[in-house]
PDB file of N, CA and C in Angstrom:
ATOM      1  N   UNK A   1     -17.482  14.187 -11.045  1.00  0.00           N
ATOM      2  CA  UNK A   1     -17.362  13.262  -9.941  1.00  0.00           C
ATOM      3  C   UNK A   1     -15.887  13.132  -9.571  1.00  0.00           C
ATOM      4  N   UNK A   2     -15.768  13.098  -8.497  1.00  0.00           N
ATOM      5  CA  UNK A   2     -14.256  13.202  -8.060  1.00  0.00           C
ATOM      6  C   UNK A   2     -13.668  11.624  -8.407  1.00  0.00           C
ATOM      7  N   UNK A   3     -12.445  11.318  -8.225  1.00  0.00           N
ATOM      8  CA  UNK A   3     -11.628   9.980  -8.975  1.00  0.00           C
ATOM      9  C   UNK A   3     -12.006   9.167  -7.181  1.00  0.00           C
ATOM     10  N   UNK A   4     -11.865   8.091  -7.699  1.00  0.00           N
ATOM     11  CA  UNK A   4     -11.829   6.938  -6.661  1.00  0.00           C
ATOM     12  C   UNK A   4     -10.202   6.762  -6.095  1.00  0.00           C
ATOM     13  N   UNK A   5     -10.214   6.836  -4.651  1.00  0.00           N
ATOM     14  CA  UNK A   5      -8.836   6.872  -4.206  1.00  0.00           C
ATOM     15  C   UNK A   5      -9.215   5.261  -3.500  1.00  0.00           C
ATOM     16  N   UNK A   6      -7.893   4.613  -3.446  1.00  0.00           N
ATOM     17  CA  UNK A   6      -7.908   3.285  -3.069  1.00  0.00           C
ATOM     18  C   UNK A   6      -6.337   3.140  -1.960  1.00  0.00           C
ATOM     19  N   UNK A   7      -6.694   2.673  -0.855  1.00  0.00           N
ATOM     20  CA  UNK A   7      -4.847   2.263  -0.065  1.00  0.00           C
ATOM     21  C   UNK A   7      -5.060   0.459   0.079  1.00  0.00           C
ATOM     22  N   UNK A   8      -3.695   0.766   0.071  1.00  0.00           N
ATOM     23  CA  UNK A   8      -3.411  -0.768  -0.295  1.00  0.00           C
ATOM     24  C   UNK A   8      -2.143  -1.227   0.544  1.00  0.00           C
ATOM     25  N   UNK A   9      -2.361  -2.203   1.005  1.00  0.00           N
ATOM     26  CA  UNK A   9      -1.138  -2.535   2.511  1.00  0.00           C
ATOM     27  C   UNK A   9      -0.884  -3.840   2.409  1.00  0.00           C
ATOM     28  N   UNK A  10       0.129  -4.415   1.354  1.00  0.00           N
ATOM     29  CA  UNK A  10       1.329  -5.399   1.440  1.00  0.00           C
ATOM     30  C   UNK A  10       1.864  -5.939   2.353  1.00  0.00           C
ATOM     31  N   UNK A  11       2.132  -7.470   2.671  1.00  0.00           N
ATOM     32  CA  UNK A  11       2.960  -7.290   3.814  1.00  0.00           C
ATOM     33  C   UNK A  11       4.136  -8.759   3.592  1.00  0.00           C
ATOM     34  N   UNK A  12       4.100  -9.084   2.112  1.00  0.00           N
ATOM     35  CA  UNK A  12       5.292  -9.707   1.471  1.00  0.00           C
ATOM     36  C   UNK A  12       5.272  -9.511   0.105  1.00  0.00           C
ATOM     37  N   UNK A  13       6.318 -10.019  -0.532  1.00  0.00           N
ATOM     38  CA  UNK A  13       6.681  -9.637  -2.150  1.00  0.00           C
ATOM     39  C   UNK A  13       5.779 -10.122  -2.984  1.00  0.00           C
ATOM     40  N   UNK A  14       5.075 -11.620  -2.338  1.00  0.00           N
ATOM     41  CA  UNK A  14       3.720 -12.102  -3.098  1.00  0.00           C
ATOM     42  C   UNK A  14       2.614 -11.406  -3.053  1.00  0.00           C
ATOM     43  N   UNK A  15       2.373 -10.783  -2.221  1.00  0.00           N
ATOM     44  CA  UNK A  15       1.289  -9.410  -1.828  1.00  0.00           C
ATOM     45  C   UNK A  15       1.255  -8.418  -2.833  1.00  0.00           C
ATOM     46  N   UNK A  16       2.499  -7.737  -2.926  1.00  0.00           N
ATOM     47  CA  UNK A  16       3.015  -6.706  -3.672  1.00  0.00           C
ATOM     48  C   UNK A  16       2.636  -7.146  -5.471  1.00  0.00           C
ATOM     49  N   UNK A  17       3.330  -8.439  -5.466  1.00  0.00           N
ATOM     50  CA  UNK A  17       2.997  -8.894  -7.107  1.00  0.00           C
ATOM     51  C   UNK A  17       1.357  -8.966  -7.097  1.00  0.00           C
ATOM     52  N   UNK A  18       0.576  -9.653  -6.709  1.00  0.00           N
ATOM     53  CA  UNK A  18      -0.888  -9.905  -6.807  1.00  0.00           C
ATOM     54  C   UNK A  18      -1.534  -8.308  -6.752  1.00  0.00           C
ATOM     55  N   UNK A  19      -1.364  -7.615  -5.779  1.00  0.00           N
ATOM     56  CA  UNK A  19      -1.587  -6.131  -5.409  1.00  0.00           C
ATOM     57  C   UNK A  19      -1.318  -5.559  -7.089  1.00  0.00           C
ATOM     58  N   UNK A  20      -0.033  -5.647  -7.209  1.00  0.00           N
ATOM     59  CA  UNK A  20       0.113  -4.858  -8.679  1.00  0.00           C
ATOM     60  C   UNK A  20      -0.910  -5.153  -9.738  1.00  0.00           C
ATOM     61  N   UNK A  21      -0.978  -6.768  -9.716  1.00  0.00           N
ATOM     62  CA  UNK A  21      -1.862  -7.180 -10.901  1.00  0.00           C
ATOM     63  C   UNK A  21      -3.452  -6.118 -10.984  1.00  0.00           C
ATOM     64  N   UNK A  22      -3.790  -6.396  -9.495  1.00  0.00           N
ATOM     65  CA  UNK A  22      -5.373  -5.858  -9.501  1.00  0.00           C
ATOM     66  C   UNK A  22      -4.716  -3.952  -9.986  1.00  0.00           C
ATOM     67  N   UNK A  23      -4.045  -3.524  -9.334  1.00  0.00           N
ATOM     68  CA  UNK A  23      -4.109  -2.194  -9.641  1.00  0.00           C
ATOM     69  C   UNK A  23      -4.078  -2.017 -11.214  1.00  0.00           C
ATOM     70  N   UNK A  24      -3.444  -2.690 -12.097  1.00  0.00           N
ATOM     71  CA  UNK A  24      -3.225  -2.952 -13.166  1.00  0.00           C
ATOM     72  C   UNK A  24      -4.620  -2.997 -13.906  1.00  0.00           C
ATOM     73  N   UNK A  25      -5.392  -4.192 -13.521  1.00  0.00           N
ATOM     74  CA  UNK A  25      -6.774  -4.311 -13.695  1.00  0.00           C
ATOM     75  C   UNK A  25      -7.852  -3.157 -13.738  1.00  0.00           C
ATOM     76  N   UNK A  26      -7.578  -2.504 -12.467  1.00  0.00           N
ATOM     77  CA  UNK A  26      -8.264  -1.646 -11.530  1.00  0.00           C
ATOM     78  C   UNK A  26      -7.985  -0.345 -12.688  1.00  0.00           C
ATOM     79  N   UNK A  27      -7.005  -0.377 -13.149  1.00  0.00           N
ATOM     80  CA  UNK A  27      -6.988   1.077 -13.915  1.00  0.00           C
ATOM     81  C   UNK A  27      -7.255   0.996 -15.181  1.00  0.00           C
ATOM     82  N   UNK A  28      -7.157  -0.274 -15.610  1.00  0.00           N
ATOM     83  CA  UNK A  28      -8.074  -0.205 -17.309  1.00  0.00           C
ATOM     84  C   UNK A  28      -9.366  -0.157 -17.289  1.00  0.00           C
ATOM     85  N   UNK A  29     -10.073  -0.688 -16.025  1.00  0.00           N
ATOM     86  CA  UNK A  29     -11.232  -0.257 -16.121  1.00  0.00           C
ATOM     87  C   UNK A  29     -11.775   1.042 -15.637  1.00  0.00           C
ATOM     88  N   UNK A  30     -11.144   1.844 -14.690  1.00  0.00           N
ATOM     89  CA  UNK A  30     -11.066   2.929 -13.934  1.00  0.00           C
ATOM     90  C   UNK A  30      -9.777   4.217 -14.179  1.00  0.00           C
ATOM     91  N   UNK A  31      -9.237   4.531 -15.324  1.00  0.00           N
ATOM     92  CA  UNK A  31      -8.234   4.972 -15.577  1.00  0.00           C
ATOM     93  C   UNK A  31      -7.580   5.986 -14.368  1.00  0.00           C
ATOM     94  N   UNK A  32      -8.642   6.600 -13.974  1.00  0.00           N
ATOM     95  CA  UNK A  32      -8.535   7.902 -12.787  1.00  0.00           C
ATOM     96  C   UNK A  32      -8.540   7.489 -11.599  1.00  0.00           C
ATOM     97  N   UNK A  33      -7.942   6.603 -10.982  1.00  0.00           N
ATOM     98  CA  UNK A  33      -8.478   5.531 -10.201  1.00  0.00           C
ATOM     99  C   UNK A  33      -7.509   6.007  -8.950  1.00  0.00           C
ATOM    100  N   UNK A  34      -6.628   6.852  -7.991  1.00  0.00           N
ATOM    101  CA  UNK A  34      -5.903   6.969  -7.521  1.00  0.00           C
ATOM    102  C   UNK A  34      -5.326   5.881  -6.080  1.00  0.00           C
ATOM    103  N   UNK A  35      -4.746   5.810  -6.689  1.00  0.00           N
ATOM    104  CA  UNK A  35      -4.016   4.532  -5.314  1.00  0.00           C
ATOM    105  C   UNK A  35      -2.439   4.885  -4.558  1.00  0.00           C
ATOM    106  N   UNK A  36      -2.368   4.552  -3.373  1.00  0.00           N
ATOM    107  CA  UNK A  36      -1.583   4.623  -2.623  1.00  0.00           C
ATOM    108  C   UNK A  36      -1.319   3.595  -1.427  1.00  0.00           C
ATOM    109  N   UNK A  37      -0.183   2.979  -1.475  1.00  0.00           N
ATOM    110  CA  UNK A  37       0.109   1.966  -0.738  1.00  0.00           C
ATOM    111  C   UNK A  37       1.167   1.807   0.479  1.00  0.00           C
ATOM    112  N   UNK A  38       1.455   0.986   1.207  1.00  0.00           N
ATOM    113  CA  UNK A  38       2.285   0.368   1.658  1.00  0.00           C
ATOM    114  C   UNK A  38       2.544  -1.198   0.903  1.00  0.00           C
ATOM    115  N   UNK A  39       3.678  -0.828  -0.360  1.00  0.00           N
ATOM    116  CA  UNK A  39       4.240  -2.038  -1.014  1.00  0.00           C
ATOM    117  C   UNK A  39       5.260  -2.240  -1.304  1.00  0.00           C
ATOM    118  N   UNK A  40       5.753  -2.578  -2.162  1.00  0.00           N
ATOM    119  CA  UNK A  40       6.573  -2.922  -2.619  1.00  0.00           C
ATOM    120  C   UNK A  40       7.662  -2.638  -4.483  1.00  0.00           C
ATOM    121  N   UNK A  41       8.157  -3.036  -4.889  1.00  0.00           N
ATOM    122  CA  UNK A  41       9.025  -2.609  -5.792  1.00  0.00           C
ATOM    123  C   UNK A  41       7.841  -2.584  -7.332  1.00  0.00           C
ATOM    124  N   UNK A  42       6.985  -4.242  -7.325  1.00  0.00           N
ATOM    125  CA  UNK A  42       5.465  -4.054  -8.175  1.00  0.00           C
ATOM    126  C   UNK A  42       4.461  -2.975  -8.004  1.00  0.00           C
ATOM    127  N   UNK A  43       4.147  -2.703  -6.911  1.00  0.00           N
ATOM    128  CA  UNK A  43       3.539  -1.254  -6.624  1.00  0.00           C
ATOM    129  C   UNK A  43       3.997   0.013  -7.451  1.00  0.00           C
ATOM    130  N   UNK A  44       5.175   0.226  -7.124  1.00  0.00           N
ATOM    131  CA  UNK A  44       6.002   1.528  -7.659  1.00  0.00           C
ATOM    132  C   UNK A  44       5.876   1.443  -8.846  1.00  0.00           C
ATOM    133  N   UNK A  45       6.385   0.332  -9.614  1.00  0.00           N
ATOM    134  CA  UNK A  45       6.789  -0.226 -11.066  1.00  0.00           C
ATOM    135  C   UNK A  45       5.354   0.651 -11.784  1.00  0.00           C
ATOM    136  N   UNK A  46       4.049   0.126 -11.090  1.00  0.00           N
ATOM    137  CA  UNK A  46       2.749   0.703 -11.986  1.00  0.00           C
ATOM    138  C   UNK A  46       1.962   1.584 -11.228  1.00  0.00           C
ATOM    139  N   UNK A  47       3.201   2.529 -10.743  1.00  0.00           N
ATOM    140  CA  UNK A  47       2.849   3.935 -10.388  1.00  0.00           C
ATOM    141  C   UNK A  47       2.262   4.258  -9.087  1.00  0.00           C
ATOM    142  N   UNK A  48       1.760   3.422  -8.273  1.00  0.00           N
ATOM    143  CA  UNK A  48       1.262   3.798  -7.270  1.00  0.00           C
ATOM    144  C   UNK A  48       1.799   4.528  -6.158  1.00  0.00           C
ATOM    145  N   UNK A  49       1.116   5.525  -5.643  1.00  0.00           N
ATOM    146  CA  UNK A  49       1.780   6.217  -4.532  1.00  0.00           C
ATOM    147  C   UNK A  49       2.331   5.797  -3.547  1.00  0.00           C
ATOM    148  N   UNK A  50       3.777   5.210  -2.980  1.00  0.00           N
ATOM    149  CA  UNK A  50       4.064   4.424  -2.167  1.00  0.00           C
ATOM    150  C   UNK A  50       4.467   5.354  -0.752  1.00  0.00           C
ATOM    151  N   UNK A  51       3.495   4.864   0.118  1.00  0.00           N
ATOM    152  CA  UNK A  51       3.860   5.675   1.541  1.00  0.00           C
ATOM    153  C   UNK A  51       4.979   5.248   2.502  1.00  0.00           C
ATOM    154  N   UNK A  52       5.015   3.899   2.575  1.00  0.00           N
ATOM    155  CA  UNK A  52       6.152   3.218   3.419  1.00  0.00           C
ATOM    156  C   UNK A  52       6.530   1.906   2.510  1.00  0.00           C
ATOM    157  N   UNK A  53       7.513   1.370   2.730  1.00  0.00           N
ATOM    158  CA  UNK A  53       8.164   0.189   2.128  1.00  0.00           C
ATOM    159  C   UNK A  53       7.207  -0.859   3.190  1.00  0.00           C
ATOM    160  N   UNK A  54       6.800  -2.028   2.184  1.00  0.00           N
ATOM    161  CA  UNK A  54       6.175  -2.966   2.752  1.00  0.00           C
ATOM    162  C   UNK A  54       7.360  -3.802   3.881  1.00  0.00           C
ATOM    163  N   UNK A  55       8.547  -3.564   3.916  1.00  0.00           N
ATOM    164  CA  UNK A  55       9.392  -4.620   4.740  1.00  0.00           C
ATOM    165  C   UNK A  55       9.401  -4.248   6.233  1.00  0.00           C
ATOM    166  N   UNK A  56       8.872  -3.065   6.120  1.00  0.00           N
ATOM    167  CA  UNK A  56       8.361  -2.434   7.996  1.00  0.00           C
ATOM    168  C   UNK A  56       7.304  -3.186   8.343  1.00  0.00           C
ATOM    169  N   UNK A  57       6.484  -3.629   7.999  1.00  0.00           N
ATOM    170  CA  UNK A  57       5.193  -4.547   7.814  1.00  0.00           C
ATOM    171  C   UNK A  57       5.526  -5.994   8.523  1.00  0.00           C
ATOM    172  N   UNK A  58       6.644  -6.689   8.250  1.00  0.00           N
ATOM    173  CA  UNK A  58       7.237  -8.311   8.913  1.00  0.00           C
ATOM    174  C   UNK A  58       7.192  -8.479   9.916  1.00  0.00           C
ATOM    175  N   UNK A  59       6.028  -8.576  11.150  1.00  0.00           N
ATOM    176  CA  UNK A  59       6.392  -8.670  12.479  1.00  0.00           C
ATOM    177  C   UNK A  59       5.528  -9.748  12.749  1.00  0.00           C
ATOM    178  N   UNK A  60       6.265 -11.099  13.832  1.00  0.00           N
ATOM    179  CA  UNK A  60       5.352 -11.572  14.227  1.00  0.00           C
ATOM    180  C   UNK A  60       6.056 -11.970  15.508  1.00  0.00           C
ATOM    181  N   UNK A  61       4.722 -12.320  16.053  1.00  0.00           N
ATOM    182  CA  UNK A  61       4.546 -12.726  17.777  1.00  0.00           C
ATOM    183  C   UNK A  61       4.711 -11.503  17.959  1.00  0.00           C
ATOM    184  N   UNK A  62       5.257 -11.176  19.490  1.00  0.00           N
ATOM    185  CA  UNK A  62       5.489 -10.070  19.746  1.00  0.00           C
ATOM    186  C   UNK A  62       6.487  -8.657  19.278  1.00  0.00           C
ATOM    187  N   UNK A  63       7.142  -9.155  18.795  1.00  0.00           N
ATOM    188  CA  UNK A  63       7.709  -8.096  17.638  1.00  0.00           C
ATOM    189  C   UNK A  63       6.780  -7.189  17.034  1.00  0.00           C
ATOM    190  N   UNK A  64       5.762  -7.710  16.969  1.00  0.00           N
ATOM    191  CA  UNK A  64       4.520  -7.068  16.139  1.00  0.00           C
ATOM    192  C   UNK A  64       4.024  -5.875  17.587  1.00  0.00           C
ATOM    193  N   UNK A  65       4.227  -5.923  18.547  1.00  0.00           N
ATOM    194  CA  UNK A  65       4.145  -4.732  19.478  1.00  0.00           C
ATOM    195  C   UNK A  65       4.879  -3.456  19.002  1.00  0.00           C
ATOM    196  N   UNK A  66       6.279  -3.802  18.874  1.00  0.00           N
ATOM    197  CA  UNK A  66       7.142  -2.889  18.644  1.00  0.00           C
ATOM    198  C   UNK A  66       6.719  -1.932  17.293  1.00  0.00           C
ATOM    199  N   UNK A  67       6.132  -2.730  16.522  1.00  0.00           N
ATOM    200  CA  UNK A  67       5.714  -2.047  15.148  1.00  0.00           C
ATOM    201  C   UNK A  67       4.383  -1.152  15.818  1.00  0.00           C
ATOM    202  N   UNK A  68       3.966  -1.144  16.665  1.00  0.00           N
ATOM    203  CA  UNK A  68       2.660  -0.404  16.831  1.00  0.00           C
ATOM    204  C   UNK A  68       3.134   1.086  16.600  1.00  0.00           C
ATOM    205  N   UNK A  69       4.051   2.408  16.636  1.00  0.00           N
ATOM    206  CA  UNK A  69       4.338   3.461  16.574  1.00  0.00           C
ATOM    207  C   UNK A  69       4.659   3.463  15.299  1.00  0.00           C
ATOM    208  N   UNK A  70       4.842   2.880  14.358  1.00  0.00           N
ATOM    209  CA  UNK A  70       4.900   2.653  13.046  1.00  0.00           C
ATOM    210  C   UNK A  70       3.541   3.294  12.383  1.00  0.00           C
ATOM    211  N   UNK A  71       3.059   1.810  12.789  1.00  0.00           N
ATOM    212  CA  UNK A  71       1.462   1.916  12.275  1.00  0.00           C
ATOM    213  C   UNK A  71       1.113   2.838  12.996  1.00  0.00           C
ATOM    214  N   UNK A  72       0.778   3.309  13.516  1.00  0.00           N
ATOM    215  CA  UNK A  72      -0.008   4.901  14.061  1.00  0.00           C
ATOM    216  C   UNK A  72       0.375   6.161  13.142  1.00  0.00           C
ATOM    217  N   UNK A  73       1.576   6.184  12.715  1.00  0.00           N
ATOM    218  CA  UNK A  73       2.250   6.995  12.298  1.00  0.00           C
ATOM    219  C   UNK A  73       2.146   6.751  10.718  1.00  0.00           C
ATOM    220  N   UNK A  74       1.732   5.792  10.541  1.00  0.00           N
ATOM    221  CA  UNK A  74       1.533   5.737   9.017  1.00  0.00           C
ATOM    222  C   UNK A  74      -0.268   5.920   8.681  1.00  0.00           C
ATOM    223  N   UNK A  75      -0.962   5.419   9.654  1.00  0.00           N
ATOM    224  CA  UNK A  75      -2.455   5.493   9.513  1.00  0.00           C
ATOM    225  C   UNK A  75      -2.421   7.414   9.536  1.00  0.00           C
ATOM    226  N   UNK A  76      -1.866   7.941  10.604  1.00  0.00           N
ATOM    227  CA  UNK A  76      -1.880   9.146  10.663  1.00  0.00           C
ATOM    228  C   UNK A  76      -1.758  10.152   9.151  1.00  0.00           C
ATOM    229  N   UNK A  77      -0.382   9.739   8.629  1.00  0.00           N
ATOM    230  CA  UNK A  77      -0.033  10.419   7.284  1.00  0.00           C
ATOM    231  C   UNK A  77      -1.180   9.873   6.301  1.00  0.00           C
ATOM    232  N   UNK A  78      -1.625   8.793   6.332  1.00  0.00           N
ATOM    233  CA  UNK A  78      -2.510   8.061   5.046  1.00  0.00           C
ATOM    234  C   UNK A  78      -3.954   9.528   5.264  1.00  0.00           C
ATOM    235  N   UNK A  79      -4.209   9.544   6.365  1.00  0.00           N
ATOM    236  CA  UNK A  79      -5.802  10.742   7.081  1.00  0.00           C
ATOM    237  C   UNK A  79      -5.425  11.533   6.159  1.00  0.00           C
ATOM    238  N   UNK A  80      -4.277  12.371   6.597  1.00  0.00           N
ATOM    239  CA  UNK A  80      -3.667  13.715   6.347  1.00  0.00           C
ATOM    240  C   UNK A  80      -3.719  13.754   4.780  1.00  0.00           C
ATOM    241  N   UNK A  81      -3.390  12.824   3.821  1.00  0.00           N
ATOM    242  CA  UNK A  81      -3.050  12.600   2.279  1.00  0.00           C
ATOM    243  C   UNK A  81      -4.278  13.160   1.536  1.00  0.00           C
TER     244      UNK A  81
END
């Protein structure tokens, strides 16, 4: 059976810590468990494949427009992975 792949998308440092915990979780019960994120420095720490730094992620009101070529561009690479 092929391994369970999981993405995971942070979008502050409290995210990133809680995120780590479950992956943490997630792999004692699932050792083969493959994950890849948009997180942070807890992410990396317990190995996970990190695609973009969660601090591209901070947009609000309309700022959050400007991030749209971001996100396209990261949903794109996540397909491709």
């Amino acid at each position: 059976m092929a391994p369970k792949r999981l993405f995971i998308i942070t979008g502050d440092y409290s995210g990133d810590m809680h995120a780590a915990n479950v992956v943490r979780s997630l792999r004692a019960l699932q050792p083969d468990v493959q994950v890849a994120a948009v997180g942070g420095q807890h992410l990396q720490a317990e190995g996970v494949e990190l695609l973009s730094d969660q601090s591209k992620m901070g947009r609000v009101g309309l700022g959050s427009l400007s991030g749209a070529p971001y996100l396209i561009a990261l949903i794109t690479r996540f397909e491709s992975s």
